[in-house]
N, C-alpha and C. Protein backbone atom coordinates (compact mmCIF):
# COMPACT_ATOMS: atom_id res chain seq x y z
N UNK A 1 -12.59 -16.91 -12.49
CA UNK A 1 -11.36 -16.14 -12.50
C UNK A 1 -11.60 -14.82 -11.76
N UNK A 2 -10.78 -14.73 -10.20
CA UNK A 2 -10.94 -13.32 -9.83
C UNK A 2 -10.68 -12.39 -11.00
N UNK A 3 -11.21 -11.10 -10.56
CA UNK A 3 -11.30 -9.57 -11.34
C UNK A 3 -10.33 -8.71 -10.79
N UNK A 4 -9.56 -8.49 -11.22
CA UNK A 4 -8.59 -7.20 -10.82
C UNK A 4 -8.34 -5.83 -10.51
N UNK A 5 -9.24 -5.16 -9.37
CA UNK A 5 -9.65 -4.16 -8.98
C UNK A 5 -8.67 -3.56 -8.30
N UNK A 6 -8.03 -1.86 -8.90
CA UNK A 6 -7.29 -0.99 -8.14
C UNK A 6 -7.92 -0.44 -7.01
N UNK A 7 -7.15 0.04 -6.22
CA UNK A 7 -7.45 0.78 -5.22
C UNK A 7 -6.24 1.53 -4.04
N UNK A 8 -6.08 2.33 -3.68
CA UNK A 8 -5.44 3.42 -2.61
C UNK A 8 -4.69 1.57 -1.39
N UNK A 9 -3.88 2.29 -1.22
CA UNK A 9 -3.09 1.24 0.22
C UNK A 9 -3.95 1.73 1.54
N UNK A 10 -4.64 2.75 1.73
CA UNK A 10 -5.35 3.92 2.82
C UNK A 10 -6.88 2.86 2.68
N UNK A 11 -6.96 2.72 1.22
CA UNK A 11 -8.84 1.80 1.05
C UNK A 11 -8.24 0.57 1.37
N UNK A 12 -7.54 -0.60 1.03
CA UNK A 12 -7.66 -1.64 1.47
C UNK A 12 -8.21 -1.96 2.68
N UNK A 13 -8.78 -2.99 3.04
CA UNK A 13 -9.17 -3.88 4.30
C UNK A 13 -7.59 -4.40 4.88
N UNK A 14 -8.24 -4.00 5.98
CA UNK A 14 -7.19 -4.77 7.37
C UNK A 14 -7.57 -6.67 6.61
N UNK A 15 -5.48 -6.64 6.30
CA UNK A 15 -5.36 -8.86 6.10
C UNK A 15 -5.29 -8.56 4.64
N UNK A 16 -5.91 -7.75 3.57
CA UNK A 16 -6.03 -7.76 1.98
C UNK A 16 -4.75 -7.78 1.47
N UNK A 17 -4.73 -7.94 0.56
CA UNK A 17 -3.52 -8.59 -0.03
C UNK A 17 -3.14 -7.83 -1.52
N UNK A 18 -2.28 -7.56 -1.51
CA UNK A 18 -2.61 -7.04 -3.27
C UNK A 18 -0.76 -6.94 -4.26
N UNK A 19 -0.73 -6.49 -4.89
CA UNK A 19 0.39 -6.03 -5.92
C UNK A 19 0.55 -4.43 -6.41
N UNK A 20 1.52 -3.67 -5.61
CA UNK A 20 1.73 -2.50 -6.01
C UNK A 20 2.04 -2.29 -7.17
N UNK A 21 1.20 -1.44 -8.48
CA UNK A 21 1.40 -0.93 -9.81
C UNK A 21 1.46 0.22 -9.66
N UNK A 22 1.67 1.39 -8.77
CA UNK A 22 1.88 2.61 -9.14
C UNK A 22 2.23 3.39 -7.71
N UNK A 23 2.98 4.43 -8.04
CA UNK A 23 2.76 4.96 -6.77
C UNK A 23 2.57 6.63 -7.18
N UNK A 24 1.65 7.45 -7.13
CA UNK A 24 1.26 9.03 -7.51
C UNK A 24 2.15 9.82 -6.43
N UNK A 25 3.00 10.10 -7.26
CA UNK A 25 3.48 11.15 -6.52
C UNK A 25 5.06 11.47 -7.02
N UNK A 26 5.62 12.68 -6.58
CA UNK A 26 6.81 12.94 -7.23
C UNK A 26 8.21 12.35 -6.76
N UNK A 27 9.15 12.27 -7.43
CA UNK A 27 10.46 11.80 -7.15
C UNK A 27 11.20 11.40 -5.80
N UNK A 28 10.75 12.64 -5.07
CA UNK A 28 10.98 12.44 -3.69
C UNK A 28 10.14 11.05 -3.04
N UNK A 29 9.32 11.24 -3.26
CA UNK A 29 7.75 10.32 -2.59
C UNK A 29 8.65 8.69 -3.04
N UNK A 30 8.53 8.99 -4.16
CA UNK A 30 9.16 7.02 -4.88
C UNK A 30 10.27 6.97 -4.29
N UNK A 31 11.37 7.54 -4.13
CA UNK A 31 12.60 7.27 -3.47
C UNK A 31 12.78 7.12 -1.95
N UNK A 32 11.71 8.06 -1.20
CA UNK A 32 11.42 7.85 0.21
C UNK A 32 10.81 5.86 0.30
N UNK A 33 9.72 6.30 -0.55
CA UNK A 33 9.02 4.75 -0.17
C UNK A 33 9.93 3.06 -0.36
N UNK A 34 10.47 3.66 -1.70
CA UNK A 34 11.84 2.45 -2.02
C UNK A 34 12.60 2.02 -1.44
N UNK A 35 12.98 3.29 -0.61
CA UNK A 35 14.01 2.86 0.55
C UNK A 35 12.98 2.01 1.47
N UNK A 36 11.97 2.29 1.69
CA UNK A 36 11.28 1.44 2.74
C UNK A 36 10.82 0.49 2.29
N UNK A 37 11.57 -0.04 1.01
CA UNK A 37 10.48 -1.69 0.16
C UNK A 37 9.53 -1.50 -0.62
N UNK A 38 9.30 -0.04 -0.48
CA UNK A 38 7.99 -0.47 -1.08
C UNK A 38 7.75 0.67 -2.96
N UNK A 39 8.17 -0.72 -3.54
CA UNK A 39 8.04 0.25 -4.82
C UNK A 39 6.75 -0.69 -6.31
N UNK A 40 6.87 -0.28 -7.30
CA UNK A 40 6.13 -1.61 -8.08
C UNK A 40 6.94 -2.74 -8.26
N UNK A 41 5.37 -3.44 -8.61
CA UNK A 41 5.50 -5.01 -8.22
C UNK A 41 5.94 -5.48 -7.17
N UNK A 42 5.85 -5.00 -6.26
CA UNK A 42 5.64 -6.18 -4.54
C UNK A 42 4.60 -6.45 -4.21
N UNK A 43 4.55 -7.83 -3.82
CA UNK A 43 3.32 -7.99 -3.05
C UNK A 43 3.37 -6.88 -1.30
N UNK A 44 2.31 -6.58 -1.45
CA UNK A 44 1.79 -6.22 0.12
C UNK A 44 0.45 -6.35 0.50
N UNK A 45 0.69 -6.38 1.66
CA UNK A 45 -0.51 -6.77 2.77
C UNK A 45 -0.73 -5.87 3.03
N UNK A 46 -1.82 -5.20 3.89
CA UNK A 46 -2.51 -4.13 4.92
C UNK A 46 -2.62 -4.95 6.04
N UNK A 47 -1.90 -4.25 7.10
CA UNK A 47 -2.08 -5.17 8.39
C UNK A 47 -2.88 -3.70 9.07
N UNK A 48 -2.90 -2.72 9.20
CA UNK A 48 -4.21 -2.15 9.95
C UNK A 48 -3.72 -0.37 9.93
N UNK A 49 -4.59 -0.27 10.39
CA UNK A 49 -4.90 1.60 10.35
C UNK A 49 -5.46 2.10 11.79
N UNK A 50 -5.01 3.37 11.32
CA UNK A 50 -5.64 3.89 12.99
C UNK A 50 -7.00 4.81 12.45
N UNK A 51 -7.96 4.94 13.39
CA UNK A 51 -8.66 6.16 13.08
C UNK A 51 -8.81 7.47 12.51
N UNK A 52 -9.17 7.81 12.59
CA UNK A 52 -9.48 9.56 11.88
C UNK A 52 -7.54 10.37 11.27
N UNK A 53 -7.92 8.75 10.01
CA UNK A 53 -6.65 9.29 9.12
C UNK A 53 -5.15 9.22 9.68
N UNK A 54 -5.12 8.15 11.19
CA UNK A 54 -3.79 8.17 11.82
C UNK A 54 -3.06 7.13 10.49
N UNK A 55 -1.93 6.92 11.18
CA UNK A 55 -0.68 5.91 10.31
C UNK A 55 -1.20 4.50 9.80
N UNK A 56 -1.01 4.36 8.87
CA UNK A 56 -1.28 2.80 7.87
C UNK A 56 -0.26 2.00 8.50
N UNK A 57 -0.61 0.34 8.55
CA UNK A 57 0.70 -0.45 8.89
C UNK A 57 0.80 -1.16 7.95
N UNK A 58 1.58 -1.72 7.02
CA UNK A 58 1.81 -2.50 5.88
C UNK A 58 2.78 -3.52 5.91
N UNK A 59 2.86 -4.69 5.30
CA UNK A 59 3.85 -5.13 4.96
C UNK A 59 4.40 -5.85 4.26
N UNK A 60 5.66 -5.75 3.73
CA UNK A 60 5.91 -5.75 2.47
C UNK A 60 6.98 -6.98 2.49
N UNK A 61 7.08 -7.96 2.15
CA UNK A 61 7.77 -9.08 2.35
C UNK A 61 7.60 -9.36 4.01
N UNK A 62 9.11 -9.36 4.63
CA UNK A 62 8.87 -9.69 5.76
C UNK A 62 9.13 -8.46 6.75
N UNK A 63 9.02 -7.08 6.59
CA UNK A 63 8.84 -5.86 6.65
C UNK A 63 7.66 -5.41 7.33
N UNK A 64 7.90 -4.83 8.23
CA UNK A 64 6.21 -4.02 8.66
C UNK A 64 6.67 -2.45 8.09
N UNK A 65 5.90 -1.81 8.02
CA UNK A 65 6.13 -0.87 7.67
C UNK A 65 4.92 0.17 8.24
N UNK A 66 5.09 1.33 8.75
CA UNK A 66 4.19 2.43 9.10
C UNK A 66 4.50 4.12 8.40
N UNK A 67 3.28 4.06 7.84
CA UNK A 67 3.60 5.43 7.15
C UNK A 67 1.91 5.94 7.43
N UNK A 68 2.21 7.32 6.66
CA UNK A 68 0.87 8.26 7.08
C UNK A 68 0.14 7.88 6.13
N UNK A 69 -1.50 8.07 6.56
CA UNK A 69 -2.17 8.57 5.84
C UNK A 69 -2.38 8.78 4.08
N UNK A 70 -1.95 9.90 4.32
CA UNK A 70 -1.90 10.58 3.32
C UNK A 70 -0.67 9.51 2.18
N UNK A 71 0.33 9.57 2.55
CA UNK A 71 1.43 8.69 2.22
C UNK A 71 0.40 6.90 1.36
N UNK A 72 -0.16 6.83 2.52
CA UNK A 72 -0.78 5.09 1.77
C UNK A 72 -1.53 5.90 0.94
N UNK A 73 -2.40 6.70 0.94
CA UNK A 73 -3.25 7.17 -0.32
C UNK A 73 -2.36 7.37 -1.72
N UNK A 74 -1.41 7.24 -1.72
CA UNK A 74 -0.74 7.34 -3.19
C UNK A 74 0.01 6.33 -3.34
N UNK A 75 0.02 4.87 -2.79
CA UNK A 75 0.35 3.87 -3.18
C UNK A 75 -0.87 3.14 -3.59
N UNK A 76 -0.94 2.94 -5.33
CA UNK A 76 -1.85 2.17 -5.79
C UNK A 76 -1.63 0.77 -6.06
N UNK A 77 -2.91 -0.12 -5.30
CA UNK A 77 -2.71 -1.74 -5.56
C UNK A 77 -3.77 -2.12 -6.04
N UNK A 78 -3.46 -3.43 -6.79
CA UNK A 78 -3.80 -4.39 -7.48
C UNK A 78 -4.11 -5.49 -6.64
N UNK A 79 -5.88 -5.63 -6.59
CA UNK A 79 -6.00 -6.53 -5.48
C UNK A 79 -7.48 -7.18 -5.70
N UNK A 80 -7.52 -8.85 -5.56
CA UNK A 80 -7.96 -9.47 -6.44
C UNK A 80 -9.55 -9.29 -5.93
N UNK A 81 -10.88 -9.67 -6.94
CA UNK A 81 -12.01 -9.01 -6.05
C UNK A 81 -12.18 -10.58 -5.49
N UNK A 82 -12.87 -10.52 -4.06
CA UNK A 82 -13.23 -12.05 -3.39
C UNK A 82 -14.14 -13.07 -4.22
């Protein structure tokens, strides 16, 4: 039986797969991201990152989605260990 290890949307691996349970941050932050799909309980993917802290690409059903940095660091997922 996989193990169920949290971690940052910013730490995932490029292709990982997981289930959003939280997102840290205030009112504004959850309502910005919602509008973009992405709130608890969705599945999302990490499709890739840029270097030295550029934009996360995600996606969330059939959604790509690009946000900062900083931004994926406060979406926490649920993502199974290999």
């Amino acid at each position: 039986m996989p193990i169920k290890l949290e971690t940052t949307l910013d730490r995932m691996s490029n292709g990982q797969k997981g289930i959003i349970v939280n997102i840290n941050g205030g009112q504004g932050l959850i309502n910005r991201l919602s509008a973009l799909g992405i709130m608890k309980g969705k599945r999302v993917t990490k499709v890739s990152n840029m270097i030295m802290h550029g934009p996360v690409t995600a996606e969330v059903g059939q959604t790509r989605i690009a946000m900062g940095h900083n931004m994926a660091g406060k979406v926490i997922v649920e993502v199974a260990s290999p």
